[in-house]
C-alpha atoms as a PDB file:
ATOM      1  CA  UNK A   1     -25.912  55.830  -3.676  1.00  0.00           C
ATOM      2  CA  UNK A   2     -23.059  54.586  -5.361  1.00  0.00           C
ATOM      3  CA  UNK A   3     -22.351  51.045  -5.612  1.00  0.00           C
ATOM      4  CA  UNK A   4     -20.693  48.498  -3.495  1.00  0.00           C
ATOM      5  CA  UNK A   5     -17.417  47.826  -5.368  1.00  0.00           C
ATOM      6  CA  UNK A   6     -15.490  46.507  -3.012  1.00  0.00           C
ATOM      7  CA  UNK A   7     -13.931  43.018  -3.496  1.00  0.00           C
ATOM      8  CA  UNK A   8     -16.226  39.588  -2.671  1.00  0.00           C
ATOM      9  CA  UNK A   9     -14.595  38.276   0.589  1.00  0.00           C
ATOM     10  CA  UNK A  10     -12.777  34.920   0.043  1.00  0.00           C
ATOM     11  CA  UNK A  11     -13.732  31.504   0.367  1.00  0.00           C
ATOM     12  CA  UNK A  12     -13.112  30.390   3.986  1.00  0.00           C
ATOM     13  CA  UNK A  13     -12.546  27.330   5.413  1.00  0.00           C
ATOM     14  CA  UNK A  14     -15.352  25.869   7.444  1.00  0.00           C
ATOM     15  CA  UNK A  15     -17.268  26.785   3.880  1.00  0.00           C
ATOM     16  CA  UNK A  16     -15.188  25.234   1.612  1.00  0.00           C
ATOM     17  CA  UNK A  17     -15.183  21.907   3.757  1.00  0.00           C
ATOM     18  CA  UNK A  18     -18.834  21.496   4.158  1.00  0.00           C
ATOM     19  CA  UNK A  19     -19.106  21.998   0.310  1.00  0.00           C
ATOM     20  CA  UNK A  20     -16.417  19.499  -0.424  1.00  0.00           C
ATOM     21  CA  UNK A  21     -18.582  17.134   2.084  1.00  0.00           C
ATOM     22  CA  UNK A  22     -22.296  18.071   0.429  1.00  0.00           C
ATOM     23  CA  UNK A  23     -21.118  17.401  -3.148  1.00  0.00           C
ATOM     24  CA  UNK A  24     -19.362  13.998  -2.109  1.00  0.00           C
ATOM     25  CA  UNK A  25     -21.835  12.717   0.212  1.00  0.00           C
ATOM     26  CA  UNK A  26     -24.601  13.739  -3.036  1.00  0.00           C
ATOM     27  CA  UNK A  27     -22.311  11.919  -5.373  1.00  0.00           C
ATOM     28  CA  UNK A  28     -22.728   9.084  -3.054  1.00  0.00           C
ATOM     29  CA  UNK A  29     -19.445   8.644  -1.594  1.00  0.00           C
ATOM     30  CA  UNK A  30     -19.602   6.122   1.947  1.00  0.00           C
ATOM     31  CA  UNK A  31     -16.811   8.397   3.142  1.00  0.00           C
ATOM     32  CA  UNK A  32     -17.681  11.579   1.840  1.00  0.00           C
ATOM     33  CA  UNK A  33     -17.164  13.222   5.354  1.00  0.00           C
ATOM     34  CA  UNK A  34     -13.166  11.951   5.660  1.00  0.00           C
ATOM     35  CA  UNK A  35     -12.291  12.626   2.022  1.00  0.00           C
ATOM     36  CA  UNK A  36     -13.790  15.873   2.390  1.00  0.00           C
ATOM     37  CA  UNK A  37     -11.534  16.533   5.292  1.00  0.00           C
ATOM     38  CA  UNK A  38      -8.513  14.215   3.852  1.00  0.00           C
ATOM     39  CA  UNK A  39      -8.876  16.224   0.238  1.00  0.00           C
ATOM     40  CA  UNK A  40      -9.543  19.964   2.064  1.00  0.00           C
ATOM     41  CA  UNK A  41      -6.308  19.242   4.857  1.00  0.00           C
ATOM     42  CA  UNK A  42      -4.104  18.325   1.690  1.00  0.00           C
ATOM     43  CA  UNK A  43      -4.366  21.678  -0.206  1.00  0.00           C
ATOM     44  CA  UNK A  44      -4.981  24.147   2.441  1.00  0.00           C
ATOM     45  CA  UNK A  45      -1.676  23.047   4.144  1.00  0.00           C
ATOM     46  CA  UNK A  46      -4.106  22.783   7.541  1.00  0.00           C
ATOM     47  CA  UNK A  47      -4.929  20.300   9.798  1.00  0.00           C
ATOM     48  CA  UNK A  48      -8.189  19.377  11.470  1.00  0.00           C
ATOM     49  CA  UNK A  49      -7.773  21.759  14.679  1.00  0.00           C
ATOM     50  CA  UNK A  50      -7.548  24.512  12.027  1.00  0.00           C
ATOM     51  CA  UNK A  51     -11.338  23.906  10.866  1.00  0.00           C
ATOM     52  CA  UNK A  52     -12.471  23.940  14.025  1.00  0.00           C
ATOM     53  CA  UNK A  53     -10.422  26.748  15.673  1.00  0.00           C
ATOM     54  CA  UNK A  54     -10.442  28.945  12.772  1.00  0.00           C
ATOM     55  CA  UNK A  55     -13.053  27.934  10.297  1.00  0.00           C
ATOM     56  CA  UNK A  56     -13.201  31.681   9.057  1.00  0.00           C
ATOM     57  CA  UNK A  57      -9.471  31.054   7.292  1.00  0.00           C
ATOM     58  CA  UNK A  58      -9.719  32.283   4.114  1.00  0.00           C
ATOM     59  CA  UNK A  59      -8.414  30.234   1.590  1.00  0.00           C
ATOM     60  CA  UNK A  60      -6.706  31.741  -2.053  1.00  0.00           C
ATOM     61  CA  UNK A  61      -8.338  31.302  -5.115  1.00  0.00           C
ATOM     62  CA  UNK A  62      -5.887  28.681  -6.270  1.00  0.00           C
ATOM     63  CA  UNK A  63      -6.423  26.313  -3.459  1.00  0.00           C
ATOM     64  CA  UNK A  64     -10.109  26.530  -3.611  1.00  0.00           C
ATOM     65  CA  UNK A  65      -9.439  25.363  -6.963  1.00  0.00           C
ATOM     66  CA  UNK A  66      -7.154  22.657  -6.759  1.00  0.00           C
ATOM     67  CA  UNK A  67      -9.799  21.324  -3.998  1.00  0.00           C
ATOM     68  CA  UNK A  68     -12.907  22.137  -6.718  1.00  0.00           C
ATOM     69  CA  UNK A  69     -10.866  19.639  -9.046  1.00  0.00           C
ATOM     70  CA  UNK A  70      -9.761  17.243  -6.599  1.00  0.00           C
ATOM     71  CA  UNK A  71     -13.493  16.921  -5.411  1.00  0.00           C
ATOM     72  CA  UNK A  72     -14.578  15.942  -9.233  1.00  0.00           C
ATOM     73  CA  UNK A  73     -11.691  13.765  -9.814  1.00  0.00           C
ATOM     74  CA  UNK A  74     -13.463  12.335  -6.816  1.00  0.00           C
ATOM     75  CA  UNK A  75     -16.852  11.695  -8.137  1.00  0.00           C
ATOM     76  CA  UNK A  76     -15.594  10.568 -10.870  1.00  0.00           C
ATOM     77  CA  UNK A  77     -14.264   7.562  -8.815  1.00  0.00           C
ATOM     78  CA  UNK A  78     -10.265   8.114  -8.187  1.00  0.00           C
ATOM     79  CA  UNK A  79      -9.408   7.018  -5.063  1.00  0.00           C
ATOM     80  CA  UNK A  80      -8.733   9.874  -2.826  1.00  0.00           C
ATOM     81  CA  UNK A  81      -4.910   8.654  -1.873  1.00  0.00           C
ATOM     82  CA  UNK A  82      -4.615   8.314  -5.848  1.00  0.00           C
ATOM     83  CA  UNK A  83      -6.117  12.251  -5.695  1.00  0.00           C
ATOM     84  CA  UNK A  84      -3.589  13.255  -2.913  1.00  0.00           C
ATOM     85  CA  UNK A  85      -0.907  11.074  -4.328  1.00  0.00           C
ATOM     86  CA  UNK A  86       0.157   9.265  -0.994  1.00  0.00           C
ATOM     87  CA  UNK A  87      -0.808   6.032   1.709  1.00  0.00           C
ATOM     88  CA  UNK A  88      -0.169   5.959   4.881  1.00  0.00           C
ATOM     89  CA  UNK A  89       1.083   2.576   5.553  1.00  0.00           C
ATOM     90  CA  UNK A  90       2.309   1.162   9.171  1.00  0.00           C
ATOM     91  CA  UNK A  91       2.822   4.720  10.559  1.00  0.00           C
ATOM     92  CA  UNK A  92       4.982   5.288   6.840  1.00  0.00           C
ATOM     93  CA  UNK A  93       3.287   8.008   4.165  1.00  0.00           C
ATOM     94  CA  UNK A  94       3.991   6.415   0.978  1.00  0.00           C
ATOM     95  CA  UNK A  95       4.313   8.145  -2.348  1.00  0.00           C
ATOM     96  CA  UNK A  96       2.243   6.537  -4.993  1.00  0.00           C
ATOM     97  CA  UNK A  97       2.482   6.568  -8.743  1.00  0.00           C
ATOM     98  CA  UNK A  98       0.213   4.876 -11.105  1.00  0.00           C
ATOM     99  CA  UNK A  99       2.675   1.666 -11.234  1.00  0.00           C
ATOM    100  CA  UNK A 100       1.820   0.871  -7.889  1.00  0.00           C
ATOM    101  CA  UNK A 101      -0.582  -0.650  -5.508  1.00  0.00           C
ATOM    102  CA  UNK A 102      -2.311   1.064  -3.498  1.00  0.00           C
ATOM    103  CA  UNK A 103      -1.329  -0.135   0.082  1.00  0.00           C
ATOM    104  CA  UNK A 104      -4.173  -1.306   2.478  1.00  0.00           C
ATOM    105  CA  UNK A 105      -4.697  -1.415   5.647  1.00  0.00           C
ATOM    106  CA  UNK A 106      -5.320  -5.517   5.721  1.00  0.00           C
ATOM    107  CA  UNK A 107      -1.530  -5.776   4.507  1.00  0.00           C
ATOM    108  CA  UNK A 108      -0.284  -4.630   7.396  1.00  0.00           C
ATOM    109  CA  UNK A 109      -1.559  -7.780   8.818  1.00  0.00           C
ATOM    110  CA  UNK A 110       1.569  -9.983   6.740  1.00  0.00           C
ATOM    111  CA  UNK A 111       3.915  -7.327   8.260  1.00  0.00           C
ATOM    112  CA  UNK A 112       2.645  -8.043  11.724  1.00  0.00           C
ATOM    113  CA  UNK A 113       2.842 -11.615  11.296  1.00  0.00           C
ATOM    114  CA  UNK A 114       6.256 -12.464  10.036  1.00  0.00           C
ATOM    115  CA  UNK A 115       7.814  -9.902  12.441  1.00  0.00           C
ATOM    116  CA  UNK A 116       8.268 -11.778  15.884  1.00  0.00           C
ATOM    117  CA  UNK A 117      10.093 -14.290  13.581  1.00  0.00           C
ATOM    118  CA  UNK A 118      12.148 -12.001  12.113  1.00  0.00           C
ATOM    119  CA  UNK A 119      12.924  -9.895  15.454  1.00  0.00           C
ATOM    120  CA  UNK A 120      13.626 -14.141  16.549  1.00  0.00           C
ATOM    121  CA  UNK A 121      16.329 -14.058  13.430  1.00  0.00           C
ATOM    122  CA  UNK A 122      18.132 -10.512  13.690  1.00  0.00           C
ATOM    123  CA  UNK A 123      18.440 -10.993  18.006  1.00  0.00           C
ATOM    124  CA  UNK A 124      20.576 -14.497  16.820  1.00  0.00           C
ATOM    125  CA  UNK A 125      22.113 -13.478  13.610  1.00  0.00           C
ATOM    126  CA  UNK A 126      22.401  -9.216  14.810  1.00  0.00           C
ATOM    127  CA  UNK A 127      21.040  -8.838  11.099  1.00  0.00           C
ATOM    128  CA  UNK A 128      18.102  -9.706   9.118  1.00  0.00           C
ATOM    129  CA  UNK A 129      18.178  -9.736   5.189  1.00  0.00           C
ATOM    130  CA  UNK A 130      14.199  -9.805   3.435  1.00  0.00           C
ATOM    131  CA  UNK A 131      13.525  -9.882  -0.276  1.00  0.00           C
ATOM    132  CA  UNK A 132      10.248  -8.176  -1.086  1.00  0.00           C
ATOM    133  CA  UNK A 133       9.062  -9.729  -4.671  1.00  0.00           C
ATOM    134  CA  UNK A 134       6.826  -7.509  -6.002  1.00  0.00           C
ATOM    135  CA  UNK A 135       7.169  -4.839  -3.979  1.00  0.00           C
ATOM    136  CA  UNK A 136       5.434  -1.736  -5.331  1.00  0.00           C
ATOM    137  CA  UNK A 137       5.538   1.144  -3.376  1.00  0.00           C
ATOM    138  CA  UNK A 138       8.557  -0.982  -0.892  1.00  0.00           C
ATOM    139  CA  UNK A 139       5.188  -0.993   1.319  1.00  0.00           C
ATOM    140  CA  UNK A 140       6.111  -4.270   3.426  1.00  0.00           C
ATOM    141  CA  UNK A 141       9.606  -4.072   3.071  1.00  0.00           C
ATOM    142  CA  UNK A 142      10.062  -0.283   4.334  1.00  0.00           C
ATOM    143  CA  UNK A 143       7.683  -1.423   7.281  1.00  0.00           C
ATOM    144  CA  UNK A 144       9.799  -3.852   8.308  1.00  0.00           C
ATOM    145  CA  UNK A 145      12.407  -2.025   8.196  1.00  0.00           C
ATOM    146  CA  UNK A 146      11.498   0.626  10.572  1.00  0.00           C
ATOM    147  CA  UNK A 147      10.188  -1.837  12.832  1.00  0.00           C
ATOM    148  CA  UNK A 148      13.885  -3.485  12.375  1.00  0.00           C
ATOM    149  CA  UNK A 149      17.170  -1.340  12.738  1.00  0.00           C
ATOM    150  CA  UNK A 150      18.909  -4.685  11.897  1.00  0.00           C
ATOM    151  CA  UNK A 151      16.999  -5.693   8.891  1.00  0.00           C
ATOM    152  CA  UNK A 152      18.702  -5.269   4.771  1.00  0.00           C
ATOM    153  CA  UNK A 153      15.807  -5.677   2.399  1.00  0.00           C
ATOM    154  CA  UNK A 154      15.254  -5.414  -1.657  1.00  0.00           C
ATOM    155  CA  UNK A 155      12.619  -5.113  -3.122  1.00  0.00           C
ATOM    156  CA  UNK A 156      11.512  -6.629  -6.594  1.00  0.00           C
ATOM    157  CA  UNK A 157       9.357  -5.689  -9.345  1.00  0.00           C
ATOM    158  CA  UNK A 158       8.564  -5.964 -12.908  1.00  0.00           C
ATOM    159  CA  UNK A 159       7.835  -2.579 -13.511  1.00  0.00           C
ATOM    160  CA  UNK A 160      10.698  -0.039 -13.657  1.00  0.00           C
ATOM    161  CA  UNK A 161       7.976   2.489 -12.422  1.00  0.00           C
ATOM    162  CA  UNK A 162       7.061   0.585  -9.173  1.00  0.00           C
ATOM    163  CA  UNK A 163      10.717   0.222  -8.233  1.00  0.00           C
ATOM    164  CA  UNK A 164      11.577   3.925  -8.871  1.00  0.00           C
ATOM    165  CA  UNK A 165       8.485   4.970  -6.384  1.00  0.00           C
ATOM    166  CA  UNK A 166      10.124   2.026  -4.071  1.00  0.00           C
ATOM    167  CA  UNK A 167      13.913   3.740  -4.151  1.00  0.00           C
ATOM    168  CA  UNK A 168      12.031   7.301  -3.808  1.00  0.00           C
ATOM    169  CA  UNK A 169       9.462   6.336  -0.811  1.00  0.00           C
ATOM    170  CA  UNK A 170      13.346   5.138   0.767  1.00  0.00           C
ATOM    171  CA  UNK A 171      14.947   7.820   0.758  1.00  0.00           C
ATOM    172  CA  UNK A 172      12.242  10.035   2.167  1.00  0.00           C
ATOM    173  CA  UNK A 173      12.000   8.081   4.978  1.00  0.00           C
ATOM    174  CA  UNK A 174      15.245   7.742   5.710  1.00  0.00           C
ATOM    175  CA  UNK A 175      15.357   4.460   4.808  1.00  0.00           C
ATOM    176  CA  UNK A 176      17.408   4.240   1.584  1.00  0.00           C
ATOM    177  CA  UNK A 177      20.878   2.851   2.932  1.00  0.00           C
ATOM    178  CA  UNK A 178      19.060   0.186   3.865  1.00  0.00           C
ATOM    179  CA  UNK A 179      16.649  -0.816   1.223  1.00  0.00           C
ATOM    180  CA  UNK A 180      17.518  -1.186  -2.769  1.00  0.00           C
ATOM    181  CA  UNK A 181      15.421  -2.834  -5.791  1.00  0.00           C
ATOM    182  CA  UNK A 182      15.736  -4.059  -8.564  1.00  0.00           C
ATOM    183  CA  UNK A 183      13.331  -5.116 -11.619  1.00  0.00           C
ATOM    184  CA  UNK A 184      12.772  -8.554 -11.911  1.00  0.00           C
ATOM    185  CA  UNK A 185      10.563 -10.997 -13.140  1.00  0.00           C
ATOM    186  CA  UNK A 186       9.919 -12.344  -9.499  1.00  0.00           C
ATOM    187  CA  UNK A 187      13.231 -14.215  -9.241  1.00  0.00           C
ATOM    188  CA  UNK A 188      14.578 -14.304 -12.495  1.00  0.00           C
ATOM    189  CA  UNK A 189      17.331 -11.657 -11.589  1.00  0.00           C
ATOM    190  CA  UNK A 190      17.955 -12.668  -7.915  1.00  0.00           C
ATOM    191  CA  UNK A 191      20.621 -13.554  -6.368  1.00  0.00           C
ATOM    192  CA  UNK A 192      21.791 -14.425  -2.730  1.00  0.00           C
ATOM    193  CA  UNK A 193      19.653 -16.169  -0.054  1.00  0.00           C
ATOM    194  CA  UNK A 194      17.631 -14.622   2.324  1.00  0.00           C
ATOM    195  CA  UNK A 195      16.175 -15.082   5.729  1.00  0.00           C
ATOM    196  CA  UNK A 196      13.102 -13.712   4.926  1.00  0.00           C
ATOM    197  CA  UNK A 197      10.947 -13.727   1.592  1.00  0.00           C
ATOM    198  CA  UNK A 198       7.785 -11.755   1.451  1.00  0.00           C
ATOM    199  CA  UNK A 199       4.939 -10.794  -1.205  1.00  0.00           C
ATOM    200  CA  UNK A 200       1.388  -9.205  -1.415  1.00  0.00           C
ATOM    201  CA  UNK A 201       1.346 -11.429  -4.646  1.00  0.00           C
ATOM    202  CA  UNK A 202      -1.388 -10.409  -7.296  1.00  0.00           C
ATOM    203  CA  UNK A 203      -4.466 -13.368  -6.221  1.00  0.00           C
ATOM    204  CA  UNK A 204      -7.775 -12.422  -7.740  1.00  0.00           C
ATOM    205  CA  UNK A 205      -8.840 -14.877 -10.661  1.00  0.00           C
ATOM    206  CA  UNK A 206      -8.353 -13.501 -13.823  1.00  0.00           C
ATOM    207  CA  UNK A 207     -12.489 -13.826 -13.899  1.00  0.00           C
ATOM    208  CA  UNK A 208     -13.353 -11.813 -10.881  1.00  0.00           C
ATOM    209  CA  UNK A 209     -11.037  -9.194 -12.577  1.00  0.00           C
ATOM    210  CA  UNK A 210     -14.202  -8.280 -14.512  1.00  0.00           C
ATOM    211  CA  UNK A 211     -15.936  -7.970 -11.462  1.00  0.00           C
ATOM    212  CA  UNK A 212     -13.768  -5.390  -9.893  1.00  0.00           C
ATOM    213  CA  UNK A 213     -15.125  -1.564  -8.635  1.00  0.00           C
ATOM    214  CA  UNK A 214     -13.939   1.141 -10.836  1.00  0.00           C
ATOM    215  CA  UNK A 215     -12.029   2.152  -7.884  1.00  0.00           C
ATOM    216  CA  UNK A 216      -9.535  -0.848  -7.854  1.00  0.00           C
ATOM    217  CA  UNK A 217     -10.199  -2.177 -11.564  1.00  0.00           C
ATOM    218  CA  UNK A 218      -9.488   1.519 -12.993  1.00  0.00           C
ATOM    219  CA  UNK A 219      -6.104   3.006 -10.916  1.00  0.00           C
ATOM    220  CA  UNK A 220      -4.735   0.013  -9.174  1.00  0.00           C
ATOM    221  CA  UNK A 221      -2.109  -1.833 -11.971  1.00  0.00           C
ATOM    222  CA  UNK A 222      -3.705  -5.087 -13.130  1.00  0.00           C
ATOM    223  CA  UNK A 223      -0.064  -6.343 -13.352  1.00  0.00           C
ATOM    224  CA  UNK A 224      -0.212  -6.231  -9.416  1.00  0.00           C
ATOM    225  CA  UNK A 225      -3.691  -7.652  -8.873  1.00  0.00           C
ATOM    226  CA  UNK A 226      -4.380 -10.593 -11.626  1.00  0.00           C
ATOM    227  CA  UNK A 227      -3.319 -13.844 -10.062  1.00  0.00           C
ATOM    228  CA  UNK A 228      -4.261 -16.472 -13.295  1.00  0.00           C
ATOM    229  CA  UNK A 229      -6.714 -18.796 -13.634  1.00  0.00           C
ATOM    230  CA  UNK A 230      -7.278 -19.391 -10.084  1.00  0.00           C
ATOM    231  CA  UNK A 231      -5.711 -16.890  -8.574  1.00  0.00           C
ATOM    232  CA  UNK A 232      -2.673 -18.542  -7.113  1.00  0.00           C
ATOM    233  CA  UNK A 233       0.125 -18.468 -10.084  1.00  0.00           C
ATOM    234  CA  UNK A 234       2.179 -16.251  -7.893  1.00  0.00           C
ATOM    235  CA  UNK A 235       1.908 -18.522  -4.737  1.00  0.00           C
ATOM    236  CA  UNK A 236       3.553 -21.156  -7.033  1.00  0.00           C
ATOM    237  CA  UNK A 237       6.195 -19.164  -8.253  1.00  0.00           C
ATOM    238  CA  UNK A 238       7.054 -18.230  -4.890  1.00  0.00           C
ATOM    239  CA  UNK A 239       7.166 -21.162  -3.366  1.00  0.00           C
ATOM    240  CA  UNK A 240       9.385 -22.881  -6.047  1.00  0.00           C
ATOM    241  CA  UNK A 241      12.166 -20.427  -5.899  1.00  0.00           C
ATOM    242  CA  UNK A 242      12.132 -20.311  -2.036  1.00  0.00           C
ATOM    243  CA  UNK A 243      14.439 -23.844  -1.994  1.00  0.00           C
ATOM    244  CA  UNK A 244      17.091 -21.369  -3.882  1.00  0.00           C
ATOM    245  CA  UNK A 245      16.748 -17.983  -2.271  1.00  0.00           C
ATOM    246  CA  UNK A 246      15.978 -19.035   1.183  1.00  0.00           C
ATOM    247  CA  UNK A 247      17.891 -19.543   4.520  1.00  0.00           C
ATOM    248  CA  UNK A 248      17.441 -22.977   5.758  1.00  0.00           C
ATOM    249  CA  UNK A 249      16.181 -21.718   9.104  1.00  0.00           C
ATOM    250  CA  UNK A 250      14.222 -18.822   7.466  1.00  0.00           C
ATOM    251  CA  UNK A 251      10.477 -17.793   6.576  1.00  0.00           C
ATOM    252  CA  UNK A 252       8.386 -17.440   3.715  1.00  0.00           C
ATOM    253  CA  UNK A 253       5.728 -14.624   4.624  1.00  0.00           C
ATOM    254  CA  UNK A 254       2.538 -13.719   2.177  1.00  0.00           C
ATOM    255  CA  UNK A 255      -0.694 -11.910   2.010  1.00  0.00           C
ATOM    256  CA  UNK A 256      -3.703 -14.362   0.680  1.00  0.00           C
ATOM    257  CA  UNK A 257      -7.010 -13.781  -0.492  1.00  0.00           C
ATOM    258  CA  UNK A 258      -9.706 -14.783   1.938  1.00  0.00           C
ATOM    259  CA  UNK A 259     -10.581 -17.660   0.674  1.00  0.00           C
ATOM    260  CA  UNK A 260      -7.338 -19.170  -0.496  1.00  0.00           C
ATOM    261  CA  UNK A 261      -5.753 -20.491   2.770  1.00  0.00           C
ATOM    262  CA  UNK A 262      -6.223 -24.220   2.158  1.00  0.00           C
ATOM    263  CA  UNK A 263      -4.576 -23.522  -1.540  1.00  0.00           C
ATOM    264  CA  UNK A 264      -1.923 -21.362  -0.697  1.00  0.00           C
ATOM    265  CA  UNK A 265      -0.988 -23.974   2.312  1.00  0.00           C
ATOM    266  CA  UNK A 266      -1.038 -27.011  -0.429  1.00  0.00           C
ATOM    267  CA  UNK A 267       1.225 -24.600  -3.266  1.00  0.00           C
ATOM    268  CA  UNK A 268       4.140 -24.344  -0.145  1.00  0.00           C
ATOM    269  CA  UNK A 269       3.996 -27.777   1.108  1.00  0.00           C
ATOM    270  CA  UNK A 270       4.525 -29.200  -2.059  1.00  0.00           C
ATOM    271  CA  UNK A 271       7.973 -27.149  -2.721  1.00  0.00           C
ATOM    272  CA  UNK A 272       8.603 -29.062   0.986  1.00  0.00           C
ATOM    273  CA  UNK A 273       7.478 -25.450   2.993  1.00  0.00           C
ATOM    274  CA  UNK A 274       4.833 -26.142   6.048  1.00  0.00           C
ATOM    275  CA  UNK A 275       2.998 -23.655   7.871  1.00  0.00           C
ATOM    276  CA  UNK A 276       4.055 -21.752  10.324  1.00  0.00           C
ATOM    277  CA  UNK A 277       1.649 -19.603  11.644  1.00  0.00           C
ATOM    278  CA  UNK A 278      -1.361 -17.914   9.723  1.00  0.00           C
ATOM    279  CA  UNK A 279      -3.259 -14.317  10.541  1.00  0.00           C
ATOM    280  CA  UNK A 280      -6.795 -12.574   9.862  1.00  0.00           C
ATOM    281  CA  UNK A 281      -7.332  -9.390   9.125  1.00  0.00           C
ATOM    282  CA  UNK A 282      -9.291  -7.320  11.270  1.00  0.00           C
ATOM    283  CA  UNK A 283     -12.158  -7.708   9.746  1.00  0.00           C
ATOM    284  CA  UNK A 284     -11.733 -11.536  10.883  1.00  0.00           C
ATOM    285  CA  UNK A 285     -10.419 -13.168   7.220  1.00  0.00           C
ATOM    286  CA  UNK A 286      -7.395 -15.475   6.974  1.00  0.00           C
ATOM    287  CA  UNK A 287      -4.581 -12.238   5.404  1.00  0.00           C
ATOM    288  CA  UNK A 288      -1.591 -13.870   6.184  1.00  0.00           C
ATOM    289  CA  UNK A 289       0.627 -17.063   6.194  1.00  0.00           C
ATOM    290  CA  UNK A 290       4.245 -18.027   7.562  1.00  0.00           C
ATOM    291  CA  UNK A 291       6.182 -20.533   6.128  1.00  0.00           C
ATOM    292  CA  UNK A 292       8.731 -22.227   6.854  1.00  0.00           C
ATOM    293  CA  UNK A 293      11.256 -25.602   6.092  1.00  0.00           C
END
């Protein structure tokens, strides 16, 4: 009998997934079953119907590969948004580069709580101008600005690289004749006032830097997450510059660490700024305060 020659069928879908999931969920990953899916989706160009309406796809060699590698850049602890090289942020997929934060989900708490003052400003004024310092990936100000056909912003950074990803995440969304940014040492080349300033400031203590999971400590930019010696040398700067680059009737909005509310409150009333209004995250931690003169 002569032998079977004929080609090995190709990987298929349903197969590839569920070995994506085993070798996560051995590696130990809490979410090995959405990465799996988030990782799989991204290079088969398929969506979740897909596996379960078709799971006999097959897939090409190449993808199977680029998911093979994307699954061990996984174990070896890259994010997977870092891996697939977006966020989705406020209903907006962000491009990332290695400059940038990483957007969470608990900012989109400080969008949600400076908007009804903001919607308050452009209904008076018909137009709404925010300044984003530090802005990374333009993740707060490009959420505003969908949420605000009125609303200017720019965004600020001191890395060239963050405000290029900014200017790029823009213009894919459509967003670009209404957002530009600049790099800046907070506000050292600023000008104009604004009725709106907001900032996911870096605020962990340069000693729980040490402390951080590979995760965070080894792809997020330490530029964006080391706040000093107690975590609030950003809060300072902020609120000191606010008296030059604020509208008197205007708001200072900023994400906090969890346990900095009572600090971050004193840092703004002594530059003459009171609370406004503050926010939790879901997860039930103070996220967010407004400020205001």
């Amino acid at each position: 009998m002569a032998e079977d020659d004929s080609p090995a069928s190709a990987p298929d879908l349903g197969t590839v997934l569920a070995e994506a999931r085993r070798r996560l969920k051995a590696g130990g990953g809490g979410e090995a079953a959405l990465d799996a899916r988030l990782i799989v989706e991204h290079f088969s160009k398929t969506q979740r119907i897909d596996a379960l309406r078709d799971p006999a796809l097959s897939l090409d060699a190449q993808t199977v590969g680029h998911i093979e590698e994307a699954v061990r850049l996984r174990l070896a602890g890259m994010p997977v948004h870092r891996i697939l090289g977006y966020r989705e942020f406020y209903g907006l997929r962000l491009g990332l580069s290695p400059e940038t934060l990483e957007p969470r989900p608990d900012t989109e708490t400080l969008v949600e709580a400076v908007l009804p003052d903001l919607a308050g400003i452009a209904a008076r004024k018909g137009a709404c101008s925010i300044l984003d310092l530090g802005t990374g990936t333009g993740a707060v100000a490009l959420a505003l600005l969908s949420a605000l056909p009125q609303a200017r912003a720019r965004g600020v950074d001191l890395s060239a690289g963050a405000v290029r990803t900014a200017t790029d995440n823009a213009d894919r969304l459509g967003l670009d004749g209404r957002f530009t940014a600049i790099v800046s040492d907070w506000y050292g080349d600023v000008t104009g006032v604004y009725d709106a300033i907001v900032s996911n400031p870096p605020y962990i203590t340069s000693r729980e830097m040490g402390d951080l999971p590979v995760e965070v400590a080894g792809h997020d930019p330490h530029l964006a997450l080391d706040g000093g010696a107690d975590g609030l040398d950003a809060y300072r700067v902020i609120a000191a510059g606010a008296g030059t680059h604020l509208e008197r009737d205007g708001i200072v909005g900023v994400e906090i660490g969890s346990r900095q509310k009572t600090d971050v409150i004193a840092a703004f009333a002594a530059h003459g700024l009171r609370l406004r209004s503050a926010a939790r995250d879901l997860a039930g931690h103070d996220r967010a305060l407004v400020f205001g003169f």
